[in-house]
N, C-alpha and C. Protein backbone atom coordinates (compact mmCIF):
# COMPACT_ATOMS: atom_id res chain seq x y z
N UNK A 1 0.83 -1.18 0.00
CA UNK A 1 0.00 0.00 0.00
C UNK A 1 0.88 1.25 0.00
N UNK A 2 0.68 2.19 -0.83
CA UNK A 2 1.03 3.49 -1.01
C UNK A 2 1.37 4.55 0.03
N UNK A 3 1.51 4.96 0.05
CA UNK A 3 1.55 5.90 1.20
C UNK A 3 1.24 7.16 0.34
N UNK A 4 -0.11 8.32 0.63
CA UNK A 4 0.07 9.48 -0.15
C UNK A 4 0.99 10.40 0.40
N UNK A 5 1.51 11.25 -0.56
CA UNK A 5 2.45 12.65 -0.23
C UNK A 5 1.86 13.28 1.21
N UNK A 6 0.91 13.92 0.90
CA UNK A 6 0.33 14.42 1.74
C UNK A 6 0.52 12.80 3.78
N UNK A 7 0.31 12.04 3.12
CA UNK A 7 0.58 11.28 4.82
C UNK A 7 1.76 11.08 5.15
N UNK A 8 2.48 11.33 4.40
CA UNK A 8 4.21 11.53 4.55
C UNK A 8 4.73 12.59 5.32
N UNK A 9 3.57 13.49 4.94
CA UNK A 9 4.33 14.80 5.35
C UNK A 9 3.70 15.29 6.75
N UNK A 10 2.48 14.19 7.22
CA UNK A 10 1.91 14.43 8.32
C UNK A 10 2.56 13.24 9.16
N UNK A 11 3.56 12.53 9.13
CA UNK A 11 3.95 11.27 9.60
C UNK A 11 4.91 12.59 11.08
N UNK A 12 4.47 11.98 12.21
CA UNK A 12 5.55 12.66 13.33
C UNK A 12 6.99 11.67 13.04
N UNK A 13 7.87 12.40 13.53
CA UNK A 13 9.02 12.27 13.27
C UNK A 13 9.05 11.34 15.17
N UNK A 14 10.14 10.47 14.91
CA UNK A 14 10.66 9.37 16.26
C UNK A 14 11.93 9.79 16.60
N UNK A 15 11.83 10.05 17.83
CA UNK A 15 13.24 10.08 19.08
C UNK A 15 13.06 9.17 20.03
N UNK A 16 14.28 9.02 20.11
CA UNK A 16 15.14 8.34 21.08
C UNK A 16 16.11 8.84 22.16
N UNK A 17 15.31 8.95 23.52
CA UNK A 17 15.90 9.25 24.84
C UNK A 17 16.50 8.63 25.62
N UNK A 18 17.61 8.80 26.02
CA UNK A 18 18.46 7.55 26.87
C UNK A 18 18.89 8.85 28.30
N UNK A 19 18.50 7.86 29.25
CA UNK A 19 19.34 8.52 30.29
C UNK A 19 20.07 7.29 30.89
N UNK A 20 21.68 7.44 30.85
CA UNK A 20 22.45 6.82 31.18
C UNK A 20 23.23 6.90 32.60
N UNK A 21 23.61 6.33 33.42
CA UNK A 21 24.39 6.04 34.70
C UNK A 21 25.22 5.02 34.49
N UNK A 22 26.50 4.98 34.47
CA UNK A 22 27.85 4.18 33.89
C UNK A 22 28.02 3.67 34.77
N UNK A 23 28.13 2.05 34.57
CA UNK A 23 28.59 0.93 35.71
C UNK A 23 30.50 0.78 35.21
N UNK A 24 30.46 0.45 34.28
CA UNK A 24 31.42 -0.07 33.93
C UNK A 24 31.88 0.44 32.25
N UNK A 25 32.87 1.56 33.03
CA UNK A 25 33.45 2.84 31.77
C UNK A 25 34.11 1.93 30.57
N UNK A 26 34.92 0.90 31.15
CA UNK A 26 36.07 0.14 30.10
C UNK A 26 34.58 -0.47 29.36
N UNK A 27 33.81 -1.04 29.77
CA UNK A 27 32.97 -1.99 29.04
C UNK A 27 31.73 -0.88 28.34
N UNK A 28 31.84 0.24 28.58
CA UNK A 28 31.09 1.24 27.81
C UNK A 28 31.58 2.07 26.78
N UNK A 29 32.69 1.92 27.03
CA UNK A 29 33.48 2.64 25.62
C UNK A 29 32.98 2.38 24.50
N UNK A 30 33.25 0.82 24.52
CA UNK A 30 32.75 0.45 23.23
C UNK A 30 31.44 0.27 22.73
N UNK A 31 30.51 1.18 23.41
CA UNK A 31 28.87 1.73 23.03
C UNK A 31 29.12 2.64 22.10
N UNK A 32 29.61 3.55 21.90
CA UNK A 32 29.44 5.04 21.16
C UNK A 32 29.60 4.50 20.14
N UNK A 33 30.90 4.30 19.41
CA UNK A 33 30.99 3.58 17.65
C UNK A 33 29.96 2.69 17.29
N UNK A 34 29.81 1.51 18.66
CA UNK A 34 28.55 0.22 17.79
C UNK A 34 27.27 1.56 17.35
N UNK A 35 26.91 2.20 18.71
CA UNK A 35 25.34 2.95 18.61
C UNK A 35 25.46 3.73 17.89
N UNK A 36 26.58 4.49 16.79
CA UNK A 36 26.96 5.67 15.65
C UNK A 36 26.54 4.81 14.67
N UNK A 37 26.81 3.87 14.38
CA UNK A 37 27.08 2.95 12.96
C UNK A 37 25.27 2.75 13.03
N UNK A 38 25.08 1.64 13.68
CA UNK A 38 23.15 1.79 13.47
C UNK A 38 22.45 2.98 13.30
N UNK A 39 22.95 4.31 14.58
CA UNK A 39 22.22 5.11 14.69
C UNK A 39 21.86 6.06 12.84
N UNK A 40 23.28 5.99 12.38
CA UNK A 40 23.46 6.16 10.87
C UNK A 40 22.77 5.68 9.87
N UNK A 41 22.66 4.14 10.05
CA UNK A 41 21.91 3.50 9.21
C UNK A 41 20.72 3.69 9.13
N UNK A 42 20.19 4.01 10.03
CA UNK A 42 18.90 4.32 10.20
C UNK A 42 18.18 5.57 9.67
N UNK A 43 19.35 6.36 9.73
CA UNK A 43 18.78 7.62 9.33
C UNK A 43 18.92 8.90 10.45
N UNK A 44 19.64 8.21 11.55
CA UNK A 44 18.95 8.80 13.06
C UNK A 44 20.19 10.11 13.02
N UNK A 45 19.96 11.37 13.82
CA UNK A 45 20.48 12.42 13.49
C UNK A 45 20.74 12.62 15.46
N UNK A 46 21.73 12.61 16.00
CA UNK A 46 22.26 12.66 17.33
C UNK A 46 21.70 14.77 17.70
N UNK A 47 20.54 14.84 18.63
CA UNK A 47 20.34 15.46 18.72
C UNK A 47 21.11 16.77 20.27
N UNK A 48 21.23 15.79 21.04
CA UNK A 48 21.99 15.45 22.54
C UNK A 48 22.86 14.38 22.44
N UNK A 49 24.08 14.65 22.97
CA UNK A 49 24.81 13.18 23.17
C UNK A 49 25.80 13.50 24.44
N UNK A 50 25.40 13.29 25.93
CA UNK A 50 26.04 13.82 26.81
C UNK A 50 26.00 15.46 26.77
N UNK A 51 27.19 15.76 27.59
CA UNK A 51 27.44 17.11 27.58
C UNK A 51 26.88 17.54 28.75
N UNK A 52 27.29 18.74 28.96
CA UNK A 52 27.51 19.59 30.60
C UNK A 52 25.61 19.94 30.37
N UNK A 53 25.24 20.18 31.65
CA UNK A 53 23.42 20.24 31.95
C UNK A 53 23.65 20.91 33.20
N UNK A 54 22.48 21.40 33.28
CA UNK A 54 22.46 21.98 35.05
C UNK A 54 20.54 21.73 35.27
N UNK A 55 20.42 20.81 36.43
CA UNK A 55 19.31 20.99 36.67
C UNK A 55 18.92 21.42 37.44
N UNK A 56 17.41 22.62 36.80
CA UNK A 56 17.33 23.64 37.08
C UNK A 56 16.09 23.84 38.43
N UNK A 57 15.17 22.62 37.81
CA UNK A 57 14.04 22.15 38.69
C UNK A 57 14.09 20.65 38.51
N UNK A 58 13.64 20.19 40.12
CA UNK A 58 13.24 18.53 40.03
C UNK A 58 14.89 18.01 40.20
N UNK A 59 14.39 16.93 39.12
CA UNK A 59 15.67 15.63 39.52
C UNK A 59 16.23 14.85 38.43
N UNK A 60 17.20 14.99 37.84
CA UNK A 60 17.53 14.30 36.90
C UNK A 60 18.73 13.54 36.96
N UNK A 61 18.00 12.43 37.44
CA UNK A 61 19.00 10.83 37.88
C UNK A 61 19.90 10.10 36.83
N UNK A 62 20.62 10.99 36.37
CA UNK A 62 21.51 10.39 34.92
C UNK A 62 22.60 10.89 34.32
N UNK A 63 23.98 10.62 34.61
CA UNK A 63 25.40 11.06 34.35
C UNK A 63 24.82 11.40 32.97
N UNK A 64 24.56 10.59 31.88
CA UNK A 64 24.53 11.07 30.38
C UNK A 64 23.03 11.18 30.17
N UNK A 65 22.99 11.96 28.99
CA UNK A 65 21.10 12.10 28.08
C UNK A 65 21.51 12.11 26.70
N UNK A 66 20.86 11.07 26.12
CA UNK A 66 21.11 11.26 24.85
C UNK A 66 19.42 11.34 24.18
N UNK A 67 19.49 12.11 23.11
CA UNK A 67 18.03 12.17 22.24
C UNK A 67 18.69 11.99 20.76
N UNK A 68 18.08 11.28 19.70
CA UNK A 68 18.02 10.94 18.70
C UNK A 68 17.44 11.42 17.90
N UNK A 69 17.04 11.75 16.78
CA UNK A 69 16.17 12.28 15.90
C UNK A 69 16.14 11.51 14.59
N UNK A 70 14.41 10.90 14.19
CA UNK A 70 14.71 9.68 13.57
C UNK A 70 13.10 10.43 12.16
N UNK A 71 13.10 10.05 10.92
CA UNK A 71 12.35 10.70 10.30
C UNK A 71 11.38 10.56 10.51
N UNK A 72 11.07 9.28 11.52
CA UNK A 72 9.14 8.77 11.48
C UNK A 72 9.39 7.88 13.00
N UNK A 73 8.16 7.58 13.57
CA UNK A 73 8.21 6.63 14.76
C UNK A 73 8.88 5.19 14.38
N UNK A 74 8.06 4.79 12.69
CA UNK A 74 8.81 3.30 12.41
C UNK A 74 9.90 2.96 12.64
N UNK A 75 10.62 4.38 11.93
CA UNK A 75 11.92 4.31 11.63
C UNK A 75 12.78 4.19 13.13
N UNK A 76 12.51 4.90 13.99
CA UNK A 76 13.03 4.52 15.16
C UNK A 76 12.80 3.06 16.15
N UNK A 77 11.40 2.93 16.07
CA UNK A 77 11.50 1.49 16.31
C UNK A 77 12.34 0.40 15.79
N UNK A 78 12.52 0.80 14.22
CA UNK A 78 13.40 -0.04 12.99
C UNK A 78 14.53 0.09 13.86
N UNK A 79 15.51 0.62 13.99
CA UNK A 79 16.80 1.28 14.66
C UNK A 79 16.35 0.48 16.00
N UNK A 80 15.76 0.63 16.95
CA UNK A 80 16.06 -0.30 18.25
C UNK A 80 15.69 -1.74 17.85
N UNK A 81 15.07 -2.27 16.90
CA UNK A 81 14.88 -3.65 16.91
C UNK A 81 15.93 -4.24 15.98
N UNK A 82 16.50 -3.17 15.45
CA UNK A 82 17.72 -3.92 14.29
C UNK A 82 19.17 -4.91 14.72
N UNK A 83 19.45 -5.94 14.37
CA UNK A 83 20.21 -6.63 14.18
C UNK A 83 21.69 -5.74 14.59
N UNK A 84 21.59 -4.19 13.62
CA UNK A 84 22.78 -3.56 13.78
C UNK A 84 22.52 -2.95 14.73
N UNK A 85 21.72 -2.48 15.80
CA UNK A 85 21.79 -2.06 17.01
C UNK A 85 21.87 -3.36 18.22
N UNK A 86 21.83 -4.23 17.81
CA UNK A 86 21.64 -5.61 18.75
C UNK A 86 23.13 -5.57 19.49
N UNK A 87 24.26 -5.47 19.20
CA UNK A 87 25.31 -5.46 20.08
C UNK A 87 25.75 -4.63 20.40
N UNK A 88 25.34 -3.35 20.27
CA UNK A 88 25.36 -1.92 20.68
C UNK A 88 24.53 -2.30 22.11
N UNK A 89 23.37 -2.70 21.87
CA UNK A 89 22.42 -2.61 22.85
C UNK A 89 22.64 -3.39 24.17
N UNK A 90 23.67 -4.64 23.70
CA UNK A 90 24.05 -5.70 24.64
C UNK A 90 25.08 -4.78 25.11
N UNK A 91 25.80 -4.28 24.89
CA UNK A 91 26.83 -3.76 25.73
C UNK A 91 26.09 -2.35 26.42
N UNK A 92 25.62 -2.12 26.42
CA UNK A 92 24.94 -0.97 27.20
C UNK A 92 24.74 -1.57 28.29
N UNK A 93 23.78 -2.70 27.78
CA UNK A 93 22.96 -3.59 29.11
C UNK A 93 23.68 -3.50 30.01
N UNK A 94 25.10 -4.30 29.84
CA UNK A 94 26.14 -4.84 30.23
C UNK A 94 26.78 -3.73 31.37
N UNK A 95 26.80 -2.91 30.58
CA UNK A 95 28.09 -1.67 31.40
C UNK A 95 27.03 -0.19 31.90
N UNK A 96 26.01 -0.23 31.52
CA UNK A 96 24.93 0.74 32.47
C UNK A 96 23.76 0.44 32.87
N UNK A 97 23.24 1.32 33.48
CA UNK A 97 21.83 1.41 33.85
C UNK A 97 21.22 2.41 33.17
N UNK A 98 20.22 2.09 32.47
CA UNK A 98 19.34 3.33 31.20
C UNK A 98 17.84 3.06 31.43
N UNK A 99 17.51 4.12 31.44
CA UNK A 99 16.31 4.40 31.08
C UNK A 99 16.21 4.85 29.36
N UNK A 100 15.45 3.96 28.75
CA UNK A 100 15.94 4.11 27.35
C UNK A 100 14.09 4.55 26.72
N UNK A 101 13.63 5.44 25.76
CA UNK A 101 12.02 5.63 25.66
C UNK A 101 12.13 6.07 23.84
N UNK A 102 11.44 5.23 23.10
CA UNK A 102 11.14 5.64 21.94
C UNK A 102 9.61 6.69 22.02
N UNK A 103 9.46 8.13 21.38
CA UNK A 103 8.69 8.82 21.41
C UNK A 103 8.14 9.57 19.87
N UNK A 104 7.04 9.89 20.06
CA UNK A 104 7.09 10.47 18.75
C UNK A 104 6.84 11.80 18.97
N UNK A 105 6.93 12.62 17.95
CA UNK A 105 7.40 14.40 18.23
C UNK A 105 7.59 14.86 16.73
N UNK A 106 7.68 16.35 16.99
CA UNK A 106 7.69 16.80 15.75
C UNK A 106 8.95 17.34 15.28
C-alpha cells in the first residue's frame, strides 16, 4: 500500500531518549561507535549526546542524556529492533543502567 504525499508529510518524526548512569566505563566505551554505525543507518540524526546540563528544577537521575532524531516513529523502532543495534544494545545492558524511551514528536 502506497503511502500518499500528503501522509508523509503528516507522519511525526521518532526520538530516542536515553538517560544513562555508567557501571562499567572500560565496558562502555565500546557503546558510542557500535550505537553511531546503526544510529546512521537508520537515518537517526544525534540530537543530545552527553554534555555539561544543570538541573534547574526537580531531579535528573543520569550522568549522560542522549536524544536521537529519527524521520518517522517506524523508523526509530526499525533502529532499536535492528540486528545492527543488537550489540550496541548488549553492551549498554552490560556496562549501564538506562532508562531508554522511543517517542514520537515533531
Amino acid at each position: 500500500m502506497k503511502k500518499s504525499k500528503n501522509n508523509l508529510q503528516n507522519m511525526k518524526k521518532g526520538y530516542l531518549i536515553v538517560r544513562i548512569n555508567i557501571k562499567n566505563a572500560e565496558l562502555f566505551q565500546q557503546y558510542p561507535p557500535l550505537s553511531t554505525k546503526a544510529v546512521e543507518k537508520f537515518g537517526g540524526k544525534y540530537l543530545i549526546r552527553g554534555g555539561a546540563f544543570d538541573v534547574v528544577e526537580g531531579e535528573w537521575p543520569a550522568e549522560r542524556t542522549t536524544v536521537v532524531e529519527f524521520e518517522n516513529f517506524e523508523k526509530a523502532k526499525e533502529f532499536y529492533n535492528s540486528l545492527e543495534y543488537n550489540e550496541a544494545k548488549n553492551v549498554r545492558q552490560k556496562s549501564a543502567d538506562t532508562d531508554f524511551i522511543l517517542i514520537e514528536g515533531y
